[in-house]
C-alpha atoms as a PDB file:
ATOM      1  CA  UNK A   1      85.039  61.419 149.152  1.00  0.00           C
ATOM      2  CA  UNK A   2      83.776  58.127 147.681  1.00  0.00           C
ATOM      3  CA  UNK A   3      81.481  58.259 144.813  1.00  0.00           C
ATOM      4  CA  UNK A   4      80.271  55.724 142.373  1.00  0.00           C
ATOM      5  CA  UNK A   5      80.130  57.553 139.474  1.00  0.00           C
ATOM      6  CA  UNK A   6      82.500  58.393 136.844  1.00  0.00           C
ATOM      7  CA  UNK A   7      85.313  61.291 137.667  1.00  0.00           C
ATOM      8  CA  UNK A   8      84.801  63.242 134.552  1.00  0.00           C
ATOM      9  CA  UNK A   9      87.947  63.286 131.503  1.00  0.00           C
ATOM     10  CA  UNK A  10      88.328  59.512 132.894  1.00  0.00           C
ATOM     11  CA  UNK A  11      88.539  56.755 130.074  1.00  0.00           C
ATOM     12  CA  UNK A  12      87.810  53.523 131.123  1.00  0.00           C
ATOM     13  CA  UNK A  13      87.115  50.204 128.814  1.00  0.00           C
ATOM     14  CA  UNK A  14      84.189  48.866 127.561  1.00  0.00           C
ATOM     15  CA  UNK A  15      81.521  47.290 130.413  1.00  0.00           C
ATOM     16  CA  UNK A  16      84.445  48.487 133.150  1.00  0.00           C
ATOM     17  CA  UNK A  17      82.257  50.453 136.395  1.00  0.00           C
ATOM     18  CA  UNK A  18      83.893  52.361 138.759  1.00  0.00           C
ATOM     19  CA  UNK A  19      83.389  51.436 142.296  1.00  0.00           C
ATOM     20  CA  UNK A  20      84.495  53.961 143.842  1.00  0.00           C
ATOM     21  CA  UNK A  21      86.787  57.353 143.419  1.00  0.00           C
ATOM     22  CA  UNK A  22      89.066  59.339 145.879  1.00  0.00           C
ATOM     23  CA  UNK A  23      90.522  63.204 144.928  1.00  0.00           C
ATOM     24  CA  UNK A  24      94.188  63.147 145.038  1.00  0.00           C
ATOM     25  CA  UNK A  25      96.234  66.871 144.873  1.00  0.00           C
ATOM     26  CA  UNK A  26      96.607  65.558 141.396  1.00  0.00           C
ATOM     27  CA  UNK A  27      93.318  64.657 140.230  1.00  0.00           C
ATOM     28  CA  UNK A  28      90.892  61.107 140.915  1.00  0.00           C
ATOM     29  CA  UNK A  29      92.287  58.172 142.080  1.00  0.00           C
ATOM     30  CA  UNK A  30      89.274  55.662 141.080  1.00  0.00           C
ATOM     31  CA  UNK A  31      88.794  51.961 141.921  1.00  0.00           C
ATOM     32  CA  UNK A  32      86.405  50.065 139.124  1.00  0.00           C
ATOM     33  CA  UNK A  33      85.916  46.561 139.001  1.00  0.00           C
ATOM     34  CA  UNK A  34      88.980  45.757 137.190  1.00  0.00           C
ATOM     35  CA  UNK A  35      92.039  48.167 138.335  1.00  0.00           C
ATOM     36  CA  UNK A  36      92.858  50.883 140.358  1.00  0.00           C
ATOM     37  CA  UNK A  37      93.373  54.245 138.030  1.00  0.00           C
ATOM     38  CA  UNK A  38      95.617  56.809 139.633  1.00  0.00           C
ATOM     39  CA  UNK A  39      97.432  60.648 138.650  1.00  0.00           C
ATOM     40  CA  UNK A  40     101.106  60.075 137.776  1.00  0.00           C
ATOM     41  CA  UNK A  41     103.909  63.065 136.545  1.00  0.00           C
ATOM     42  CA  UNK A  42     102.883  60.987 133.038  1.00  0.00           C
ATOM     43  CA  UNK A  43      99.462  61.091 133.118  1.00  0.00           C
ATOM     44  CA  UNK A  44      97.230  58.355 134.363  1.00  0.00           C
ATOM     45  CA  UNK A  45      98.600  55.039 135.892  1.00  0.00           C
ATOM     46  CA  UNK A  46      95.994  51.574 135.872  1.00  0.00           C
ATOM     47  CA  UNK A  47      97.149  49.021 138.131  1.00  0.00           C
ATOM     48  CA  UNK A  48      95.124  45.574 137.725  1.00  0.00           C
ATOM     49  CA  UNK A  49      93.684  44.428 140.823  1.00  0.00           C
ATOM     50  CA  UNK A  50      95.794  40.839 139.970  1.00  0.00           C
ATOM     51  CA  UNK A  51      99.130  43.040 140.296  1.00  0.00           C
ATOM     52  CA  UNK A  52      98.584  44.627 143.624  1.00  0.00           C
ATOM     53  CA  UNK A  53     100.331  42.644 146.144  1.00  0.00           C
ATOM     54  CA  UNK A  54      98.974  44.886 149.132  1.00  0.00           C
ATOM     55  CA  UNK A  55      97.327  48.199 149.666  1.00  0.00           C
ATOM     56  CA  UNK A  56      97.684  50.406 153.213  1.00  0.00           C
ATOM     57  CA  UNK A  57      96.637  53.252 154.786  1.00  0.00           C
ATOM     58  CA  UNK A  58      98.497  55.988 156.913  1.00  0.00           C
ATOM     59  CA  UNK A  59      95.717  57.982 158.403  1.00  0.00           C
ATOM     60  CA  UNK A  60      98.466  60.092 160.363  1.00  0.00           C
ATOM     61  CA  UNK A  61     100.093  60.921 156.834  1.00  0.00           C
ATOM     62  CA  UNK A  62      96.756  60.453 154.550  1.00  0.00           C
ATOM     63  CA  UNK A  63      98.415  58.406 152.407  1.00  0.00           C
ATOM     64  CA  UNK A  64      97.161  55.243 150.565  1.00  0.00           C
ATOM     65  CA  UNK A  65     100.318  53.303 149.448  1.00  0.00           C
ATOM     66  CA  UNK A  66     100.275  50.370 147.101  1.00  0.00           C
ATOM     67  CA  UNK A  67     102.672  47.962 146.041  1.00  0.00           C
ATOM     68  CA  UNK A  68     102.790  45.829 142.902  1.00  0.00           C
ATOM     69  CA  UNK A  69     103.592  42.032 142.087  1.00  0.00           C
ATOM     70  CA  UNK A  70     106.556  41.889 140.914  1.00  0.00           C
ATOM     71  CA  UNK A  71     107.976  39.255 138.152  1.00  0.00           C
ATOM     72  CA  UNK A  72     110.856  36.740 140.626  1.00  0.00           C
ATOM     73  CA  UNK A  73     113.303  38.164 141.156  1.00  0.00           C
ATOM     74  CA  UNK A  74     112.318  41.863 140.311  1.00  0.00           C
ATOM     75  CA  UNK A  75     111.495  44.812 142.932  1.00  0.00           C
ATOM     76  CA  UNK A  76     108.453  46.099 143.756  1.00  0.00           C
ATOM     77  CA  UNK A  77     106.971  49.344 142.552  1.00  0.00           C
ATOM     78  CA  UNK A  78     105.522  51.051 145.054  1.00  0.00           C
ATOM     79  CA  UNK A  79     102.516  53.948 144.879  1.00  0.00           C
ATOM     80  CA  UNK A  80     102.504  56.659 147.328  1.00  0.00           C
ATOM     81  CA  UNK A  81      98.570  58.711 146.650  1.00  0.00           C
ATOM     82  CA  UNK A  82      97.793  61.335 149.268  1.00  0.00           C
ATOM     83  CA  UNK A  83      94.508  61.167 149.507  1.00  0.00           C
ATOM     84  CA  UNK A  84      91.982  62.960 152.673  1.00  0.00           C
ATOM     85  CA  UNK A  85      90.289  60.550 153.961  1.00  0.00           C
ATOM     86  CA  UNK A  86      91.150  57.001 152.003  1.00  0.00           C
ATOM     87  CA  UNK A  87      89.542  54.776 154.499  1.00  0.00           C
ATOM     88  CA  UNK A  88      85.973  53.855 152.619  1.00  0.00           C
ATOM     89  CA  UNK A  89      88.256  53.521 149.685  1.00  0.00           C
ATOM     90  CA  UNK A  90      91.040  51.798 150.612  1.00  0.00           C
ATOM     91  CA  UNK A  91      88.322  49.052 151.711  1.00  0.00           C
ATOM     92  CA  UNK A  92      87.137  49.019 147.802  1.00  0.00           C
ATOM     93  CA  UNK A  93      90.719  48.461 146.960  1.00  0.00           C
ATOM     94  CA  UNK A  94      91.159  45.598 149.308  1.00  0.00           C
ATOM     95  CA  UNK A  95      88.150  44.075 148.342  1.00  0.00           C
ATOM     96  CA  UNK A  96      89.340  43.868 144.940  1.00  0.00           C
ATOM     97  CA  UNK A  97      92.561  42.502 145.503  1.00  0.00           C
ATOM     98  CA  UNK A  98      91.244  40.118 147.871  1.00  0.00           C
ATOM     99  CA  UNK A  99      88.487  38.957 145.406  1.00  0.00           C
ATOM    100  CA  UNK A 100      91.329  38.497 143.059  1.00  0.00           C
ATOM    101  CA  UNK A 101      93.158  35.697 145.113  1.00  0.00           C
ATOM    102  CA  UNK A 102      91.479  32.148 143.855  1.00  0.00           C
ATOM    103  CA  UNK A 103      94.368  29.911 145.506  1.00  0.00           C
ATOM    104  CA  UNK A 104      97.146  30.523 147.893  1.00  0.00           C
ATOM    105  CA  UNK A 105      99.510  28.123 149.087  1.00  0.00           C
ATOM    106  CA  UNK A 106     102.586  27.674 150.778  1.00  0.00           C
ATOM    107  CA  UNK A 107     105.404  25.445 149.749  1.00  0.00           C
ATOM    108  CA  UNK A 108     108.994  24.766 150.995  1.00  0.00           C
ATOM    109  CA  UNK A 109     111.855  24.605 148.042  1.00  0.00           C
ATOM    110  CA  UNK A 110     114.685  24.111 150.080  1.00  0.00           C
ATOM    111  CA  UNK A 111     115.281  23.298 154.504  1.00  0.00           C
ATOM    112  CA  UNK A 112     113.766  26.677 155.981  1.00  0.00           C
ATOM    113  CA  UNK A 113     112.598  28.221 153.164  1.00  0.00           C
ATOM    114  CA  UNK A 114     109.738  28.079 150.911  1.00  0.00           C
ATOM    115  CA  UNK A 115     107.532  30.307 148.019  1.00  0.00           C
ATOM    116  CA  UNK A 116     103.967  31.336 147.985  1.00  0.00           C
ATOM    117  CA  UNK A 117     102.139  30.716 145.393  1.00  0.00           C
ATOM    118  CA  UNK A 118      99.354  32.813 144.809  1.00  0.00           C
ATOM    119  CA  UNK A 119      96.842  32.220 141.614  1.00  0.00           C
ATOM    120  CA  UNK A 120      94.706  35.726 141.167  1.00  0.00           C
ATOM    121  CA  UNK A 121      92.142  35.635 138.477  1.00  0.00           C
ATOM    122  CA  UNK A 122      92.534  38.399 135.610  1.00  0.00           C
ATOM    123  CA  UNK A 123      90.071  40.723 134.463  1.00  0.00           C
ATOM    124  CA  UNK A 124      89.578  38.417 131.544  1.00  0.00           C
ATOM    125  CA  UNK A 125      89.160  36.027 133.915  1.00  0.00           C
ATOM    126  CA  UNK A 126      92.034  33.744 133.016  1.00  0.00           C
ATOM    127  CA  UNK A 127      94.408  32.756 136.051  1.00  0.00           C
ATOM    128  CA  UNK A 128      97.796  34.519 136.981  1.00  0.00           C
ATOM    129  CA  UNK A 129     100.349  32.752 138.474  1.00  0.00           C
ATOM    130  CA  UNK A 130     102.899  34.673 141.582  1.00  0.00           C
ATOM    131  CA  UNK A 131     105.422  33.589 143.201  1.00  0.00           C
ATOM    132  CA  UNK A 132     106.778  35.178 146.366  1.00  0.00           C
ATOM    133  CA  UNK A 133     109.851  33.103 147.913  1.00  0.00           C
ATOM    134  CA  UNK A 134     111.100  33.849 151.272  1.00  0.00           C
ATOM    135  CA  UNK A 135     113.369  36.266 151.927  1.00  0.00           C
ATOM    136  CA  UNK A 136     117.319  34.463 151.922  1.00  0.00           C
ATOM    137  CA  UNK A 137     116.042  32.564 148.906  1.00  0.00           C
ATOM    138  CA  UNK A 138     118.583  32.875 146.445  1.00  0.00           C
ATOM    139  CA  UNK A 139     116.099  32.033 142.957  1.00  0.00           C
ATOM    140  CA  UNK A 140     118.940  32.046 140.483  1.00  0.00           C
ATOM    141  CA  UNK A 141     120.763  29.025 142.209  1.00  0.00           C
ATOM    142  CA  UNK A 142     121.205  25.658 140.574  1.00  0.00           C
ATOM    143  CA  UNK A 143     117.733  23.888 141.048  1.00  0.00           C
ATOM    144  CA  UNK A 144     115.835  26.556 142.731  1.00  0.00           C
ATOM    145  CA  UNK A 145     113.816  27.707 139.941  1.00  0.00           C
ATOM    146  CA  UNK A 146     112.980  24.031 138.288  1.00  0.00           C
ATOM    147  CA  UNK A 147     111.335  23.305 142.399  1.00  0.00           C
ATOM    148  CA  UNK A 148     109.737  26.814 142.041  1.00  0.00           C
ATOM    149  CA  UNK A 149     108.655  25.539 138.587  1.00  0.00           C
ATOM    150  CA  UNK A 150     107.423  22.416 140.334  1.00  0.00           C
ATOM    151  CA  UNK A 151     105.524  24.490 143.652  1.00  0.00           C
ATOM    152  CA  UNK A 152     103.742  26.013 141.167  1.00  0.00           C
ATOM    153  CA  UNK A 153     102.887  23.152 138.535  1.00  0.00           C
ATOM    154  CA  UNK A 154     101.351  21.897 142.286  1.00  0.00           C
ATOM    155  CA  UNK A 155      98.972  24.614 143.255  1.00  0.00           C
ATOM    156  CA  UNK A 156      97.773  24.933 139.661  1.00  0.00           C
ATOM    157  CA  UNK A 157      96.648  21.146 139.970  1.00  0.00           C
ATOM    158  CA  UNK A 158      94.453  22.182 142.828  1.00  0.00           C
ATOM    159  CA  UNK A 159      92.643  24.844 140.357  1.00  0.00           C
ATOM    160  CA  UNK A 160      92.238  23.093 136.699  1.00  0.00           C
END
């Protein structure tokens, strides 16, 4: 199931390694040290491990699904990869997006409700900035994005 080396046809960058790789019914799902590579209906998807929000397993269904970071505001995209056994590499992928997480902090913007601010470091190693507010946080109200703006002026303090 969970090899190290390169699934052939697969083009990665320069200096990227692959961790590990998974067979999907529509070819390699493969985990490297700086995204997770998957089969789409259009070819080949690369998620950055800085734009996974989460990745879980459903043994019962043998499905690894992962869901992206969205921009505020936006939905999330969600993967669905249907893999055998996706346990051992699952636990690559959550590694990864784990390692990615340098700062995470919670903040309240108005009475009851609050963002987290997450900083996740970039393959280039430069720092991305998310915001995730609690759900009944209406964003595009008067105010609410200048005290996002300030939450995450905040937790960027703690890093530079």
């Amino acid at each position: 199931m969970w090899r190290r080396r390169r699934p052939p046809g697969l083009a990665l960058e320069s200096g990227e390694r692959v961790l590990a790789h998974a067979t999907t019914p529509d070819g390699p799902a493969v985990a490297t040290d700086r995204r997770l590579l998957f089969p789409t209906a259009d070819g080949t998807a690369a998620v950055a491990w800085d734009d996974v929000d989460r990745a879980t397993w459903s043994g019962e269904e043998g499905l690894l699904v992962v869901v992206e970071t969205p921009p505020l505001g936006a939905r999330r995209r969600e993967h669905r990869l249907r893999i055998d056994d996706g346990r051992t590499f699952l636990d690559v992928v959550r590694e990864q997006v784990n390692a990615s997480i340098v700062i995470s902090r919670y903040l309240p913007i108005e009475p009851g409700r609050g963002v987290q601010v997450i900083g996740r470091r970039r393959p280039d190693q430069t720092l991305r900035w998310v915001v995730r507010p609690d759900a009944g946080l209406d964003v595009d109200a008067p105010g609410t994005r200048q005290r996002i703006a300030a939450a995450v002026a905040e937790v960027r303090a703690e890093v530079d």
